[in-house]
PDB file of N, CA and C in Angstrom:
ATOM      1  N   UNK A   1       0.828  -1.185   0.000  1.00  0.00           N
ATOM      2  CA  UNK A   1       0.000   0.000   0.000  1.00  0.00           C
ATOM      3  C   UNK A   1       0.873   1.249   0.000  1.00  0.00           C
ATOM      4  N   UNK A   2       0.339   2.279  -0.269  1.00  0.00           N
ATOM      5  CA  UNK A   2       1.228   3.150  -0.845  1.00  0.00           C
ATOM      6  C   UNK A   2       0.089   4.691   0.083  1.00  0.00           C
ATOM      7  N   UNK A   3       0.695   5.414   0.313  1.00  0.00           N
ATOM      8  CA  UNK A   3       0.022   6.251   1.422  1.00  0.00           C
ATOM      9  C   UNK A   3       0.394   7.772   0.936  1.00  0.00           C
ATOM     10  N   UNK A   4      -0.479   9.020   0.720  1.00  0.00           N
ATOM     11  CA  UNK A   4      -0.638  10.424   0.856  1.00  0.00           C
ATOM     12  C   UNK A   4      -0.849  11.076   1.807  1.00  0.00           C
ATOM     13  N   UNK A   5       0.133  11.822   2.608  1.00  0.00           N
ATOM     14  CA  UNK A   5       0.166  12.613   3.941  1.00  0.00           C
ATOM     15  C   UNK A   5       0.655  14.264   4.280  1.00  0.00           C
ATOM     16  N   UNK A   6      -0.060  14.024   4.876  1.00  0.00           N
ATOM     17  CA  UNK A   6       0.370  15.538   5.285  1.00  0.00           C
ATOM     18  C   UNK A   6       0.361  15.690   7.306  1.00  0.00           C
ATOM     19  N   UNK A   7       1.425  16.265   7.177  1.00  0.00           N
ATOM     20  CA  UNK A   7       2.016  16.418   8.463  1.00  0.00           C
ATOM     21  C   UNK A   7       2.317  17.876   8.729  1.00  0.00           C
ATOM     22  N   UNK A   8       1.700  18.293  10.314  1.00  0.00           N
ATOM     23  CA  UNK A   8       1.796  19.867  10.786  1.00  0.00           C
ATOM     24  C   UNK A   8       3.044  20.003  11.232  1.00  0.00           C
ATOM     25  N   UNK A   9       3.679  20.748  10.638  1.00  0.00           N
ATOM     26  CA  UNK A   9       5.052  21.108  11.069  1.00  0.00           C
ATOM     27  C   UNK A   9       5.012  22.423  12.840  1.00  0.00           C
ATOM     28  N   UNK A  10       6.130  22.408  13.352  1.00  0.00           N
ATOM     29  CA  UNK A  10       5.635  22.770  14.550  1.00  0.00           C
ATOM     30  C   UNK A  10       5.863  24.069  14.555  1.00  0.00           C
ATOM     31  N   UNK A  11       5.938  25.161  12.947  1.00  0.00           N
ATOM     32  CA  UNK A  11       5.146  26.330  12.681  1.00  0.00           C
ATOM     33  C   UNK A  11       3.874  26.467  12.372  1.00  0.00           C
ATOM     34  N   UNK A  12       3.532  25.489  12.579  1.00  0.00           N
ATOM     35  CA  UNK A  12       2.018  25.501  12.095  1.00  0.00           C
ATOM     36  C   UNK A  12       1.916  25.118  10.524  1.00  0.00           C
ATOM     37  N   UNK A  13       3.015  25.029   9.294  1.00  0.00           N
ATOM     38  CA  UNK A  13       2.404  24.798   8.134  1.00  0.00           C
ATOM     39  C   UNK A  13       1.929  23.152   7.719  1.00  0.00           C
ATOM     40  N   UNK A  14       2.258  23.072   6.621  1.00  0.00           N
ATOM     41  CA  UNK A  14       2.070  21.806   6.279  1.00  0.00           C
ATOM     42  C   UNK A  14       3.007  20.632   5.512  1.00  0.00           C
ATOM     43  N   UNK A  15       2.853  19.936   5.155  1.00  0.00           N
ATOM     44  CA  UNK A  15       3.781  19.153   4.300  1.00  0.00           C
ATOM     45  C   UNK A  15       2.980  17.997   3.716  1.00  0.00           C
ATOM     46  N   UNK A  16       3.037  18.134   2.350  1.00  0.00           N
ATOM     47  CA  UNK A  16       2.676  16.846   1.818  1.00  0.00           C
ATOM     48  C   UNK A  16       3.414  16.388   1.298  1.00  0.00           C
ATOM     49  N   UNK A  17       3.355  14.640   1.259  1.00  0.00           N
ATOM     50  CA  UNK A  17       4.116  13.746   0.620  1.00  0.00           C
ATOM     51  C   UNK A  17       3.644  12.314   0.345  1.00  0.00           C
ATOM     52  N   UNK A  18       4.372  11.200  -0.453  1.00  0.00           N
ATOM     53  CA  UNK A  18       3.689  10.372  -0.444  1.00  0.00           C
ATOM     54  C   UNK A  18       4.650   8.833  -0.069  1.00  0.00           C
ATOM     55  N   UNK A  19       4.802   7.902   0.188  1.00  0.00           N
ATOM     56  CA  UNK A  19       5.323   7.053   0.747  1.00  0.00           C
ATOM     57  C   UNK A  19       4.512   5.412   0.969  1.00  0.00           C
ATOM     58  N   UNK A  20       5.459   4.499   1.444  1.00  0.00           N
ATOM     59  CA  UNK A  20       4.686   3.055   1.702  1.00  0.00           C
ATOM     60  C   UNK A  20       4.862   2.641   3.078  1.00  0.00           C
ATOM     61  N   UNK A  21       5.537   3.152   3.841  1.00  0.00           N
ATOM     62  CA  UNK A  21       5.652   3.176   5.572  1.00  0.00           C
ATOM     63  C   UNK A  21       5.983   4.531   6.033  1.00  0.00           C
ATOM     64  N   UNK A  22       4.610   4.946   6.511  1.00  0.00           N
ATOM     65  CA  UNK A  22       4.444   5.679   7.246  1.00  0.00           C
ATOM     66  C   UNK A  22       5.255   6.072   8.334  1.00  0.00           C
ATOM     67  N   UNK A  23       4.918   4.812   9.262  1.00  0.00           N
ATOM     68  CA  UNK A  23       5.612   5.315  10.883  1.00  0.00           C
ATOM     69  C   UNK A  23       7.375   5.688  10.096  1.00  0.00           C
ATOM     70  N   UNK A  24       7.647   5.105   9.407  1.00  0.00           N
ATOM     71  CA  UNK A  24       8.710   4.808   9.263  1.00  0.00           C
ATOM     72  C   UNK A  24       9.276   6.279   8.185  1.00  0.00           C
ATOM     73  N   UNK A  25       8.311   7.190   7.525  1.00  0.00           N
ATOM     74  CA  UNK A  25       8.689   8.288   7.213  1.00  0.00           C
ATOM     75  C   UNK A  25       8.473   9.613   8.236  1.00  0.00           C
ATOM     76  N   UNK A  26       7.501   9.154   9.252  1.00  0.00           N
ATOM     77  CA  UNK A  26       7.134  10.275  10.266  1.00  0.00           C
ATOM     78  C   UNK A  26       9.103  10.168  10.884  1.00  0.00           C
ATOM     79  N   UNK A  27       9.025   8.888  11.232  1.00  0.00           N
ATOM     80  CA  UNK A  27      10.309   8.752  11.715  1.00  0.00           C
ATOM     81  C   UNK A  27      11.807   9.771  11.524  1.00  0.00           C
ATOM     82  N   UNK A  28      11.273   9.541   9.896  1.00  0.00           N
ATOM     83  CA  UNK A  28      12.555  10.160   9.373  1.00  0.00           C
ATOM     84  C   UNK A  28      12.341  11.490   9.410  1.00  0.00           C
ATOM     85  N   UNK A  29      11.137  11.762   9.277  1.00  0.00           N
ATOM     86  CA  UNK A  29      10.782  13.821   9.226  1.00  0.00           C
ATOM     87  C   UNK A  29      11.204  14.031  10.767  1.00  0.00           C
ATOM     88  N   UNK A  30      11.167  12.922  11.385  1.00  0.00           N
ATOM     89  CA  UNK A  30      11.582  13.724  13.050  1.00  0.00           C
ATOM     90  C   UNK A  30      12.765  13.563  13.455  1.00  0.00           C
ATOM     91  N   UNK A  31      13.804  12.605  12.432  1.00  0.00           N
ATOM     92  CA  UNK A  31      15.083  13.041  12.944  1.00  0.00           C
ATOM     93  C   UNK A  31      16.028  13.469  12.292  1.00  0.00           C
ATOM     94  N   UNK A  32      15.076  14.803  11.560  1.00  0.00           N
ATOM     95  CA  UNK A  32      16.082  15.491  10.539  1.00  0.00           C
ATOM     96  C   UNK A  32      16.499  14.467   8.997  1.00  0.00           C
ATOM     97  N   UNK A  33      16.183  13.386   9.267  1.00  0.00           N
ATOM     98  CA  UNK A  33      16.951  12.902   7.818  1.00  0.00           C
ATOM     99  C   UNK A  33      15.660  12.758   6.580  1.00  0.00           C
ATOM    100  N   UNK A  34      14.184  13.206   6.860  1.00  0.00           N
ATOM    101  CA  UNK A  34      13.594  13.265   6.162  1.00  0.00           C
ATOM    102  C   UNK A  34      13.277  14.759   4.577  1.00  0.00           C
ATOM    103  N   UNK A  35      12.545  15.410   4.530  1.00  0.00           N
ATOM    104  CA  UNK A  35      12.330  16.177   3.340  1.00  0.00           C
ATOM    105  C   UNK A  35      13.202  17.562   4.088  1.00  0.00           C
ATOM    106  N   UNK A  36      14.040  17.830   3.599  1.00  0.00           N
ATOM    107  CA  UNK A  36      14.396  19.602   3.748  1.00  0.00           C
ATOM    108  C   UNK A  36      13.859  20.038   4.289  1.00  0.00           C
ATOM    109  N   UNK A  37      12.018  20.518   4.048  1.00  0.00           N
ATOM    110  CA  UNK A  37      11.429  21.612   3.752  1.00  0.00           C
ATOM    111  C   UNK A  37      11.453  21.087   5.851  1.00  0.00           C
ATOM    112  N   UNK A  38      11.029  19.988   6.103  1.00  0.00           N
ATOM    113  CA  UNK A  38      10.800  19.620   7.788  1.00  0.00           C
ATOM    114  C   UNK A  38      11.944  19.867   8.194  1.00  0.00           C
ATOM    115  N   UNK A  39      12.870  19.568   8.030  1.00  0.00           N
ATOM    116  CA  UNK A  39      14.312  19.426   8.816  1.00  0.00           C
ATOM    117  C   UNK A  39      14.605  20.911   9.970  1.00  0.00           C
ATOM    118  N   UNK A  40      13.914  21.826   9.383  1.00  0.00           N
ATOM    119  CA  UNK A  40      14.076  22.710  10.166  1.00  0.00           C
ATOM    120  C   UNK A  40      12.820  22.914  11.156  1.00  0.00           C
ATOM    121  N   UNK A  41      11.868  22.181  10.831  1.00  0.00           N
ATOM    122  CA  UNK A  41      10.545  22.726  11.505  1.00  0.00           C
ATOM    123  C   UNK A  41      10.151  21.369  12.379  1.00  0.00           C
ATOM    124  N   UNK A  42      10.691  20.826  12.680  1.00  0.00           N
ATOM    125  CA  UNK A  42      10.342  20.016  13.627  1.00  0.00           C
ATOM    126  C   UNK A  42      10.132  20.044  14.830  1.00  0.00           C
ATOM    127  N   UNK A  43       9.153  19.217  15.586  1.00  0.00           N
ATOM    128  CA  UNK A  43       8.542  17.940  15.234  1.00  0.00           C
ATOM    129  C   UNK A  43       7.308  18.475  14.538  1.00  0.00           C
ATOM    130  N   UNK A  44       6.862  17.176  13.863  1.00  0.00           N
ATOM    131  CA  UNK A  44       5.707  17.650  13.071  1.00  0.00           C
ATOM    132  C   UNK A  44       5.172  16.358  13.300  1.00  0.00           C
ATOM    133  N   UNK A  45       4.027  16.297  12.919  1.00  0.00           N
ATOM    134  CA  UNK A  45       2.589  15.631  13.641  1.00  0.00           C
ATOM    135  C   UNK A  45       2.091  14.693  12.115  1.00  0.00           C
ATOM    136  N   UNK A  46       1.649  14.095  12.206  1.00  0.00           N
ATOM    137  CA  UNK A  46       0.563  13.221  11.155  1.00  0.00           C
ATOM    138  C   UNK A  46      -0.759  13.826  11.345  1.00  0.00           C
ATOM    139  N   UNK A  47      -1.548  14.279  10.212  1.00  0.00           N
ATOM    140  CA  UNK A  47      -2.592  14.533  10.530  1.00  0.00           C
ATOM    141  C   UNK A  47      -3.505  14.267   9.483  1.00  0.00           C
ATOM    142  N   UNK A  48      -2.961  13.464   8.251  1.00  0.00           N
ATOM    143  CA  UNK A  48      -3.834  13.298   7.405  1.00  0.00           C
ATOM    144  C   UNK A  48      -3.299  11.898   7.006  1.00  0.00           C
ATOM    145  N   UNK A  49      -4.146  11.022   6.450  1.00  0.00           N
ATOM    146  CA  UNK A  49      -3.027  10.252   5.409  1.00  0.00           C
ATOM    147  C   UNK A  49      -4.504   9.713   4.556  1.00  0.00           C
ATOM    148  N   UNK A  50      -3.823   8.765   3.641  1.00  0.00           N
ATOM    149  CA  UNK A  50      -5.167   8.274   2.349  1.00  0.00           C
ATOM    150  C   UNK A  50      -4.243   7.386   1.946  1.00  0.00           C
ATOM    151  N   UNK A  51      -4.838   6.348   1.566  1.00  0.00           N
ATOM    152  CA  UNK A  51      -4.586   4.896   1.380  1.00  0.00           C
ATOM    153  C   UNK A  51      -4.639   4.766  -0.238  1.00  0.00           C
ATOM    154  N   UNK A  52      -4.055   3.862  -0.925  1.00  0.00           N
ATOM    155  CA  UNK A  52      -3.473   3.606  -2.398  1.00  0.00           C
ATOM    156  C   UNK A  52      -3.144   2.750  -2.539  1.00  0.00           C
ATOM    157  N   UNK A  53      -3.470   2.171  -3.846  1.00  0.00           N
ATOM    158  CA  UNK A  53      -3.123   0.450  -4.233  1.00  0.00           C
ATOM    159  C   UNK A  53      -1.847   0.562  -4.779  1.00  0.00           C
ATOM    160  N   UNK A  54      -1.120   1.054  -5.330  1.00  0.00           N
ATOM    161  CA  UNK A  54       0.500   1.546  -6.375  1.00  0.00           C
ATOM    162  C   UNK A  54       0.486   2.972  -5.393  1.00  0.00           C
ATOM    163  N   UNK A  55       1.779   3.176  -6.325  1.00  0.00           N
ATOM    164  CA  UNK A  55       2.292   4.799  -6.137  1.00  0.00           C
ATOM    165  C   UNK A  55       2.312   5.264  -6.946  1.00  0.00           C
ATOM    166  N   UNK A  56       1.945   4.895  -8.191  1.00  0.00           N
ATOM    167  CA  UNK A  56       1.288   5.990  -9.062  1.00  0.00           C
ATOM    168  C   UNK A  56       0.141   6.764  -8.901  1.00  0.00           C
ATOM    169  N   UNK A  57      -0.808   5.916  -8.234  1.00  0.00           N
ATOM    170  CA  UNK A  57      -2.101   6.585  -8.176  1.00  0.00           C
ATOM    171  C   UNK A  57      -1.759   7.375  -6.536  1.00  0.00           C
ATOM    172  N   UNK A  58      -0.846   7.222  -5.677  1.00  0.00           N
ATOM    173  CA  UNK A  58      -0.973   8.110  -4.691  1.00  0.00           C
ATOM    174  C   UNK A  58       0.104   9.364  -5.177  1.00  0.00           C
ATOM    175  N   UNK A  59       1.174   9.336  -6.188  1.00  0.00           N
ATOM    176  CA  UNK A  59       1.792  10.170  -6.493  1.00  0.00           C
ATOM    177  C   UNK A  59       0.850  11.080  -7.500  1.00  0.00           C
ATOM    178  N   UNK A  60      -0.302  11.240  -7.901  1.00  0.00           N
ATOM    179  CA  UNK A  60      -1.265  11.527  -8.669  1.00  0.00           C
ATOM    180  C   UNK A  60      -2.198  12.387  -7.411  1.00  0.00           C
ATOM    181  N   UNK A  61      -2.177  12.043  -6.688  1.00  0.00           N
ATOM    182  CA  UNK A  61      -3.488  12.486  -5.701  1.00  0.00           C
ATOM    183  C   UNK A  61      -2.419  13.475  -4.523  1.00  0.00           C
ATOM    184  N   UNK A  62      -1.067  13.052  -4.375  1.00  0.00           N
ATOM    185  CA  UNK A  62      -0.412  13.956  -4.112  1.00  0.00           C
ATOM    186  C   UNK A  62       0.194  14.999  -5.013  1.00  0.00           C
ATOM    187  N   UNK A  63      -0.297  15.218  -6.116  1.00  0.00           N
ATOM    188  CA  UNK A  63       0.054  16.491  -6.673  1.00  0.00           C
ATOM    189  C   UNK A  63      -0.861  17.426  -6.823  1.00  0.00           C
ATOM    190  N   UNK A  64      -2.822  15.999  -6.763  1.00  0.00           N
ATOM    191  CA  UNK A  64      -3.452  17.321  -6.600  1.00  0.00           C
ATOM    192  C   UNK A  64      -3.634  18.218  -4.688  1.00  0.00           C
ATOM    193  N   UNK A  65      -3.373  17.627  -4.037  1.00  0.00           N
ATOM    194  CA  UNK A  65      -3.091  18.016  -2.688  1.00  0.00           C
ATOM    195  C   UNK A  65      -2.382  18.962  -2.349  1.00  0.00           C
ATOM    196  N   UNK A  66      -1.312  18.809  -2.747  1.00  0.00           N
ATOM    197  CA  UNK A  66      -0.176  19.826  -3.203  1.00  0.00           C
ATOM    198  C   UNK A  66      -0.422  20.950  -3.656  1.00  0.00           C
ATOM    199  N   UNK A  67      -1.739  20.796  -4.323  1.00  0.00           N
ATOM    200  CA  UNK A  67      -2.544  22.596  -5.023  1.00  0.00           C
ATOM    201  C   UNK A  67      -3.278  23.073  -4.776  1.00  0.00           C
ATOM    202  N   UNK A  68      -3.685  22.549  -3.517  1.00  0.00           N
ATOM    203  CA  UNK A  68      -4.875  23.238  -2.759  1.00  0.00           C
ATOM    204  C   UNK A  68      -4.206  23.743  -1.704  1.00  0.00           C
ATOM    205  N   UNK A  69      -5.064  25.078  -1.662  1.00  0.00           N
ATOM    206  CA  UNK A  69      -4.905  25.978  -0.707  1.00  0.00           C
ATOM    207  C   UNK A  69      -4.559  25.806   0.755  1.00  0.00           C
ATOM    208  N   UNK A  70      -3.862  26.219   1.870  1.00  0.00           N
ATOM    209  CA  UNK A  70      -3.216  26.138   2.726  1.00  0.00           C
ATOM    210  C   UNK A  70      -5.512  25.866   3.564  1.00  0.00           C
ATOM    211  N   UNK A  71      -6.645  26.587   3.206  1.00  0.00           N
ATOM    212  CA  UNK A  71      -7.441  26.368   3.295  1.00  0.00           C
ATOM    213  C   UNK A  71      -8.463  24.851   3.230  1.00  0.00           C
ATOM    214  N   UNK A  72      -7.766  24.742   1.767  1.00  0.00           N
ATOM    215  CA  UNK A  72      -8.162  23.533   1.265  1.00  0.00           C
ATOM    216  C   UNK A  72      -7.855  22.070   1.962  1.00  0.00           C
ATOM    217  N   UNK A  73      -6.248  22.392   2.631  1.00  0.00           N
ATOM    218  CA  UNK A  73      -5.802  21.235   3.313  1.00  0.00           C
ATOM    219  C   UNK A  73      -6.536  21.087   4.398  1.00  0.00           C
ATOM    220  N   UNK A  74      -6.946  22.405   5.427  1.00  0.00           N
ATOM    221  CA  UNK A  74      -7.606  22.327   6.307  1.00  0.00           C
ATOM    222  C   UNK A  74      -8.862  21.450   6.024  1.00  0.00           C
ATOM    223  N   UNK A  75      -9.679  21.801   5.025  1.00  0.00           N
ATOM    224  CA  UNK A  75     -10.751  21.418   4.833  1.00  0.00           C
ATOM    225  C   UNK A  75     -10.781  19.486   4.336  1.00  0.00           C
ATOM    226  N   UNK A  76      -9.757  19.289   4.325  1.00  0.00           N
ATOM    227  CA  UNK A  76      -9.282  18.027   3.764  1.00  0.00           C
ATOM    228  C   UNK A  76      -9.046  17.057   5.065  1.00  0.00           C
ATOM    229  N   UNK A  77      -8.625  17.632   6.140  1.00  0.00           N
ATOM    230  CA  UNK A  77      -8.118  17.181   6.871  1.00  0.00           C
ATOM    231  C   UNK A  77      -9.044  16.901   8.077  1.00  0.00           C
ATOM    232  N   UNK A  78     -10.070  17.806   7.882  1.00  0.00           N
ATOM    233  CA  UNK A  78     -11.335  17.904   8.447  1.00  0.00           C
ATOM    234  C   UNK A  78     -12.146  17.238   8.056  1.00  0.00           C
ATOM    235  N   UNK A  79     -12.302  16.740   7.093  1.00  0.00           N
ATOM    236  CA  UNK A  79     -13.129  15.730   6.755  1.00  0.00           C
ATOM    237  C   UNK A  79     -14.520  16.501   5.771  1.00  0.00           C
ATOM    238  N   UNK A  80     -14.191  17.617   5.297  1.00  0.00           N
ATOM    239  CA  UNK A  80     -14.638  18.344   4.563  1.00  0.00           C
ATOM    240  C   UNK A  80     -14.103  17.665   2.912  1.00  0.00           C
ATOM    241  N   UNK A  81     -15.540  17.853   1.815  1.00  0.00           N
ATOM    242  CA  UNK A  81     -15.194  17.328   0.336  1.00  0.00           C
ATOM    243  C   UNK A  81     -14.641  18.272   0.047  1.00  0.00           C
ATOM    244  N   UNK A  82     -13.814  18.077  -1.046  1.00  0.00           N
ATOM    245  CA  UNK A  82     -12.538  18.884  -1.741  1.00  0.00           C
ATOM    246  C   UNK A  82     -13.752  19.275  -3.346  1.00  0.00           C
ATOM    247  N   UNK A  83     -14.398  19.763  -3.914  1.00  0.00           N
ATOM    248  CA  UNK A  83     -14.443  20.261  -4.962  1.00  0.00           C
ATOM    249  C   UNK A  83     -14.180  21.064  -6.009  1.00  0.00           C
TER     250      UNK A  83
END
């Protein structure tokens, strides 16, 4: 399974990405050896994720994630539809 996430960085923004072990990328965003953009903003939290059969189709759904509004994620994450 192949997984789309987004994690609150501990400025408050966001981060999306996509991956096949989770615990095991939260891991890495928390000890610095994960994405750049975290390395400085840590710790950061799990607060979303979405489930995928390949990683094509979650690298697809993480790009449209990626383009929604700092709003939009909220609303995503909330359990609000994305239209």
């Amino acid at each position: 399974m192949w997984y789309v996430y987004i994690v609150k960085c501990n400025d408050g923004s966001f981060y999306t990405g996509v991956t096949n072990n989770i615990d095991g990328r939260l891991k890495r965003h928390n000890t610095g050896r994960g994405a750049k953009y975290t390395r400085r903003k840590r710790p950061v939290t799990l607060v979303y994720a979405e489930k995928f059969p390949n990683r094509s189709a979650a690298q697809s759904r993480e790009a449209e994630v990626k383009s929604y509004s700092r709003e939009g994620k909220q609303k995503l994450i909330a359990g609000v539809a994305q239209w």
